[in-house]
N, C-alpha and C. Protein backbone atom coordinates (compact mmCIF):
# COMPACT_ATOMS: atom_id res chain seq x y z
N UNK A 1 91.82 142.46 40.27
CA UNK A 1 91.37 142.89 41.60
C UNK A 1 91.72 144.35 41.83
N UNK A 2 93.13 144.67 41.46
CA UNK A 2 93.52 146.04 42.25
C UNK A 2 92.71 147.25 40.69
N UNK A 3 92.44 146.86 39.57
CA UNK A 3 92.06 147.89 39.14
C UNK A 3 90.38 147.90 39.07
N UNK A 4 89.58 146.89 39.40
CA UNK A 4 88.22 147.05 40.14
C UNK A 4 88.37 148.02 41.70
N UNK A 5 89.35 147.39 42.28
CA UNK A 5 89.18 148.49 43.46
C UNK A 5 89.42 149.56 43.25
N UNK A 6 90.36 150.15 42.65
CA UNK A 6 90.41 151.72 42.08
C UNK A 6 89.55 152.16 41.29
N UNK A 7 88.56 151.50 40.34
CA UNK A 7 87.22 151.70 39.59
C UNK A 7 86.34 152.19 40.82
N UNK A 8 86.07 151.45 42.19
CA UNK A 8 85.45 152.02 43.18
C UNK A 8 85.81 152.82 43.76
N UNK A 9 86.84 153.37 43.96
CA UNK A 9 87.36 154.06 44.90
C UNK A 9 86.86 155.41 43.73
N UNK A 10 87.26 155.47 42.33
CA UNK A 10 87.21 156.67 41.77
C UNK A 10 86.01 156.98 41.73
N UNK A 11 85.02 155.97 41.66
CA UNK A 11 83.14 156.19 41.23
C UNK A 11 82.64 157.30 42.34
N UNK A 12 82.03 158.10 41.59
CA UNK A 12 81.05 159.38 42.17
C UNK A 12 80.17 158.91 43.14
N UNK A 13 79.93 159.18 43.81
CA UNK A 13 78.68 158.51 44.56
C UNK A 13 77.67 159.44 44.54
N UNK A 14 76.10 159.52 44.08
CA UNK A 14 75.44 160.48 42.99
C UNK A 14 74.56 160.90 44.54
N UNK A 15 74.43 162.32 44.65
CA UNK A 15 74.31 163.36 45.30
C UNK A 15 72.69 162.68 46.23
N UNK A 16 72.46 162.72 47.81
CA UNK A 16 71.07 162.55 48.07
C UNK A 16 70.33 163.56 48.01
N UNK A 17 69.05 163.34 48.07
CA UNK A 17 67.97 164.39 47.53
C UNK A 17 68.26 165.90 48.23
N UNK A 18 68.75 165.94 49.34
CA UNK A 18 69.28 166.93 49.86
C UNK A 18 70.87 167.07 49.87
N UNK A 19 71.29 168.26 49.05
CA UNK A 19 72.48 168.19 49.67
C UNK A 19 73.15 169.18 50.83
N UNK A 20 72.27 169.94 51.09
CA UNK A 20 71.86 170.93 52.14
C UNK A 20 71.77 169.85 53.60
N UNK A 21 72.96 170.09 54.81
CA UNK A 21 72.02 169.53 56.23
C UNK A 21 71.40 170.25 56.30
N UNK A 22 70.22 169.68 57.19
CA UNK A 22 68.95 170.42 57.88
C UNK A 22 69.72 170.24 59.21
N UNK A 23 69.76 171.03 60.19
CA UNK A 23 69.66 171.14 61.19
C UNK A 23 68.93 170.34 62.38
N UNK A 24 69.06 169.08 63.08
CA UNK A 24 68.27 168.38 63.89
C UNK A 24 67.16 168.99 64.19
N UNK A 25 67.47 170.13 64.69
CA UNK A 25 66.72 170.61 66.14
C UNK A 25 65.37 171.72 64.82
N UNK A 26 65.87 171.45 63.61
CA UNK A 26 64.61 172.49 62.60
C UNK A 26 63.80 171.24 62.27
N UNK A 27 64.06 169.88 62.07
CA UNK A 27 63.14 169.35 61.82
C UNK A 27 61.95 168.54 62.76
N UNK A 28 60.52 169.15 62.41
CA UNK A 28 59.59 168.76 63.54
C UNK A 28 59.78 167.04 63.85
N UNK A 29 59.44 166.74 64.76
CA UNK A 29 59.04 165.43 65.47
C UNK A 29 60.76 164.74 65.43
N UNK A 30 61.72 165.41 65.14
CA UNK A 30 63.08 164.59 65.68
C UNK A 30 63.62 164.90 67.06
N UNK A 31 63.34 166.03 67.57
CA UNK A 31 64.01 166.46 68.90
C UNK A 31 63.00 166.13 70.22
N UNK A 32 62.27 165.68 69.63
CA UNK A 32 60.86 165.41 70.58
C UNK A 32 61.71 163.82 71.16
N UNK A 33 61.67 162.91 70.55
CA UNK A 33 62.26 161.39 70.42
C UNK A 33 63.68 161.68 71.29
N UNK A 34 64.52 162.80 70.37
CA UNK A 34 65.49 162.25 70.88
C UNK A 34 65.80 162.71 72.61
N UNK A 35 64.88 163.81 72.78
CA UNK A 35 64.89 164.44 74.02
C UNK A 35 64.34 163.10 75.18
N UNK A 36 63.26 162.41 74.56
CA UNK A 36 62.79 161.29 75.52
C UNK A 36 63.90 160.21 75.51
N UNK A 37 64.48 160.14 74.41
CA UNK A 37 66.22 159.12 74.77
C UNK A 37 66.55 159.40 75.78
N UNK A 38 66.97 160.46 75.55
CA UNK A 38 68.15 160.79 76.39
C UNK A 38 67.60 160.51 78.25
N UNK A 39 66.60 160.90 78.10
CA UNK A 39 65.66 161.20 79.93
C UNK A 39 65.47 159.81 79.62
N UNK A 40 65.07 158.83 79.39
CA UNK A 40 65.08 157.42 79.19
C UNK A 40 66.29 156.54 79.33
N UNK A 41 67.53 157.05 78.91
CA UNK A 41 69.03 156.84 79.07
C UNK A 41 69.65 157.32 80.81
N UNK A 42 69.09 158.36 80.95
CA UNK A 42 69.29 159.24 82.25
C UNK A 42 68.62 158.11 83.06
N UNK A 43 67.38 158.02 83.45
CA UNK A 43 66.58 157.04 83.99
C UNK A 43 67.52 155.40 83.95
N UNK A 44 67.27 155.17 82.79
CA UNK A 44 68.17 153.64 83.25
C UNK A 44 69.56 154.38 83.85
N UNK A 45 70.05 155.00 83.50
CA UNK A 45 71.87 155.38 84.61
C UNK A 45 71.42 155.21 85.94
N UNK A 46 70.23 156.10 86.53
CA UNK A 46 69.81 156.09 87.42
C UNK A 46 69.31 155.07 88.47
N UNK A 47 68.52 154.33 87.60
CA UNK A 47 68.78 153.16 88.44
C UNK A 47 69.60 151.71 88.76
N UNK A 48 70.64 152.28 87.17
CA UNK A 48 71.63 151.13 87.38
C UNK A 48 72.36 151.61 88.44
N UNK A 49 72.90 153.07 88.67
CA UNK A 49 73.48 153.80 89.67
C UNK A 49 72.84 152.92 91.60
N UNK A 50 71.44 152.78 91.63
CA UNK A 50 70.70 152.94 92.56
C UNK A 50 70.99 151.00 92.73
N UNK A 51 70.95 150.65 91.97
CA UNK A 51 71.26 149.08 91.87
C UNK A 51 72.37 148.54 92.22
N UNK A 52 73.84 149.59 91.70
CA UNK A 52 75.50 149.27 92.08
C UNK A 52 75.48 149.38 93.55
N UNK A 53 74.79 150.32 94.10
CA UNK A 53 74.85 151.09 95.28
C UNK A 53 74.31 149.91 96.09
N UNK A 54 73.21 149.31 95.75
CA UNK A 54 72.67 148.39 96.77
C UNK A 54 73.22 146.81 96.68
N UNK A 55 73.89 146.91 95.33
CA UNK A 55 75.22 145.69 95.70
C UNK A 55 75.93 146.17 96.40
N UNK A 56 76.41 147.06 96.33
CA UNK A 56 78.05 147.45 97.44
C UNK A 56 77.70 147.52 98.33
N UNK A 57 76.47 147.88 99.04
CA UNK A 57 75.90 147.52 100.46
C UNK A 57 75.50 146.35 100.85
N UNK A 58 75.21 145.69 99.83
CA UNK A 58 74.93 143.90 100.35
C UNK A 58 76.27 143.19 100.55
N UNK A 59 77.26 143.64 99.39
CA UNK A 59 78.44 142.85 99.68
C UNK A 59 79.10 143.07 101.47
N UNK A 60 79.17 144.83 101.50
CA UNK A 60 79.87 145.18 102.64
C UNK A 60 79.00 144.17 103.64
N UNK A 61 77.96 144.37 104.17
CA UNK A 61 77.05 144.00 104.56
C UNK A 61 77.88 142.07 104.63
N UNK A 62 77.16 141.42 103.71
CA UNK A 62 77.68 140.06 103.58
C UNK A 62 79.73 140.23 103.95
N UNK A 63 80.91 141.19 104.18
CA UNK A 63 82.11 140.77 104.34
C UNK A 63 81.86 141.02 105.96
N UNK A 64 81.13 141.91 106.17
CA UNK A 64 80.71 141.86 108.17
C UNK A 64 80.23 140.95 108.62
N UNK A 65 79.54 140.36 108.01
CA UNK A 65 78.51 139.14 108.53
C UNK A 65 80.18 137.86 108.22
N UNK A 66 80.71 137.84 107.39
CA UNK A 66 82.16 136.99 107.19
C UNK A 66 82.98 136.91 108.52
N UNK A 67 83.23 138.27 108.20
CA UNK A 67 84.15 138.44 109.29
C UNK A 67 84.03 138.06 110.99
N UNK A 68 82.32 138.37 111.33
CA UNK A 68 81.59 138.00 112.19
C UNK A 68 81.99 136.38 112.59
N UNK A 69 81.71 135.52 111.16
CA UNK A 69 81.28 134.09 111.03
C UNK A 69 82.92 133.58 111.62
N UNK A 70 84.08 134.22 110.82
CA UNK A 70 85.62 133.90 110.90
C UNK A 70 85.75 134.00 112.55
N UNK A 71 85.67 135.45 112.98
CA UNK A 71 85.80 135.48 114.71
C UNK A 71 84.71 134.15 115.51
N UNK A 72 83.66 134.03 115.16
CA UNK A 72 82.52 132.80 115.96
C UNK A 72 83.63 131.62 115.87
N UNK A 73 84.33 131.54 114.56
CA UNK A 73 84.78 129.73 114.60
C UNK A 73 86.41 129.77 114.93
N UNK A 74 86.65 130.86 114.81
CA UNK A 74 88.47 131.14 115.82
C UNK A 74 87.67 131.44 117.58
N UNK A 75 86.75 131.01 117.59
CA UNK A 75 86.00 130.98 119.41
C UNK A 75 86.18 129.52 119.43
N UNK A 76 85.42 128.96 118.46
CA UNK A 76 84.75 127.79 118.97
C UNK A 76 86.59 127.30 118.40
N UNK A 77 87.46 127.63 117.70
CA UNK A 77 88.12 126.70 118.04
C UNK A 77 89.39 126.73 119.16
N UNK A 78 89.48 127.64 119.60
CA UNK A 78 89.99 127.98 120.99
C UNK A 78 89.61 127.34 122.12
N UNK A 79 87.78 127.09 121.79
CA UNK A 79 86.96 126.40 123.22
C UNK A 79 87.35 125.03 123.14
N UNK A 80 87.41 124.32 121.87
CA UNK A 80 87.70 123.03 121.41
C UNK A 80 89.23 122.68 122.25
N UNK A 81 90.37 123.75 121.71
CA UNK A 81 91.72 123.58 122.15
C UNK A 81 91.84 123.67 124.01
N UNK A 82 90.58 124.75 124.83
CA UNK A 82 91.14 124.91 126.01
C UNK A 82 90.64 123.42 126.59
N UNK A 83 89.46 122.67 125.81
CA UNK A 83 89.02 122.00 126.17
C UNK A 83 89.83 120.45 126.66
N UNK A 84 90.40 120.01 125.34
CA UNK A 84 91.73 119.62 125.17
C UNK A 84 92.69 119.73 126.09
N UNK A 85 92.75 120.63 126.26
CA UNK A 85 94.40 120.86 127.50
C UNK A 85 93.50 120.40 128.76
N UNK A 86 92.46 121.52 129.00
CA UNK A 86 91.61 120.67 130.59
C UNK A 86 91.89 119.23 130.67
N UNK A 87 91.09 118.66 129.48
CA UNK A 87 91.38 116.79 129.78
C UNK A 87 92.69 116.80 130.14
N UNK A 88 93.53 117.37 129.48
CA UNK A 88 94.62 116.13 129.67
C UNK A 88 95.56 117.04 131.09
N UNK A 89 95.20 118.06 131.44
CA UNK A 89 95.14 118.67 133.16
C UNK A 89 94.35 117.36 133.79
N UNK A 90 93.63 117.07 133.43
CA UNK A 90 92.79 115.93 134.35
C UNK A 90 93.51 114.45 134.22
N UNK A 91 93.94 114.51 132.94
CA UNK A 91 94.63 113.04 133.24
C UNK A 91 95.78 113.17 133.94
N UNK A 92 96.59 113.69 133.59
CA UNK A 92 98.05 114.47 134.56
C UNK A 92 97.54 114.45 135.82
N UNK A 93 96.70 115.20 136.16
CA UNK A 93 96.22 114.88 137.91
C UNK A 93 95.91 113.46 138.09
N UNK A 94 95.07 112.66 137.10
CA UNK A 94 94.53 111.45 137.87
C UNK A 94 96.07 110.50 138.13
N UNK A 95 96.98 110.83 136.69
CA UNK A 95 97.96 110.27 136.92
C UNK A 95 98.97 110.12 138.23
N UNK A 96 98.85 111.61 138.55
CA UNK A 96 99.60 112.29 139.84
C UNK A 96 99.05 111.47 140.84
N UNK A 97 97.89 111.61 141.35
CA UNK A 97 97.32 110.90 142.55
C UNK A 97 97.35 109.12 142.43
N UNK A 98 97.31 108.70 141.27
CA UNK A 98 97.94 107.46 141.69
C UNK A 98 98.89 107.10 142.02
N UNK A 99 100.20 107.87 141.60
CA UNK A 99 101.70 108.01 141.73
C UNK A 99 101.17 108.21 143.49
N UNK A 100 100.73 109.10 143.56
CA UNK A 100 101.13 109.32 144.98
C UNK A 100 100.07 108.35 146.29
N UNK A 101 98.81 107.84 145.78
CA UNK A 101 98.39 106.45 146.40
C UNK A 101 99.45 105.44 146.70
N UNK A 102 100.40 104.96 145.21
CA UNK A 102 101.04 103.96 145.16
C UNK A 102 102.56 104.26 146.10
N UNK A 103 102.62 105.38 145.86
CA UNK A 103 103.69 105.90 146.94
C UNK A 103 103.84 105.73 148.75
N UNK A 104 102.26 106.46 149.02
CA UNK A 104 101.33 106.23 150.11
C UNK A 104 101.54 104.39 150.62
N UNK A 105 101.44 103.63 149.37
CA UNK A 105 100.96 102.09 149.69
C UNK A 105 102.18 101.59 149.90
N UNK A 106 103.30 102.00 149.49
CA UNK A 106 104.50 101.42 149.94
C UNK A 106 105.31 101.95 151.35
N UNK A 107 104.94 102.78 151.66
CA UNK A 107 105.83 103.45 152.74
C UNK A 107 105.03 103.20 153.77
């Protein structure tokens, strides 16, 4: 094993037809492509940008409308609780006035 891998490691690797770079921007029809990438790359940013933006306004949007919903049902349950105490103000009174009928009926 280890002296096949050093057989590869030493092997030449035989020269491509150029060994000269060319320069991107000298060869015709490559800068054309990559120029439309990039404005094609720009474009999707753009509207993923335009897309984040209109989640973070739906969310805010949807935690107001929450918060809204939280205050409506700390109402209704306050109305529930004053409601509660009224009755039993009313039974305490009905109680009271019989106390004081039966009071009335003895004296």
């Amino acid at each position: 094993f280890s002296s096949n891998y050093f057989y590869k490691m030493s092997r030449k690797i035989p020269p491509t037809t150029s060994s000269t770079s060319t320069p991107s921007s000298s060869l015709p029809g490559v800068q054309r492509p990559i120029h439309s990438m990039l404005q094609h790359e720009k474009e999707k940013e753009k509207t993923t940008e335009i897309s984040n933006q209109m989640i973070m306004q739906m969310l805010q949007s949807m935690q107001v409308k929450m918060e809204k919903i939280d205050k409506i049902d700390n109402i209704e349950k306050n109305t529930e609780n004053t409601e509660k105490r009224t009755e039993n103000m009313e039974k305490r009174i009905e109680n009271i006035e019989k106390r004081t009928e039966e009071t009335d009926g003895k004296v």
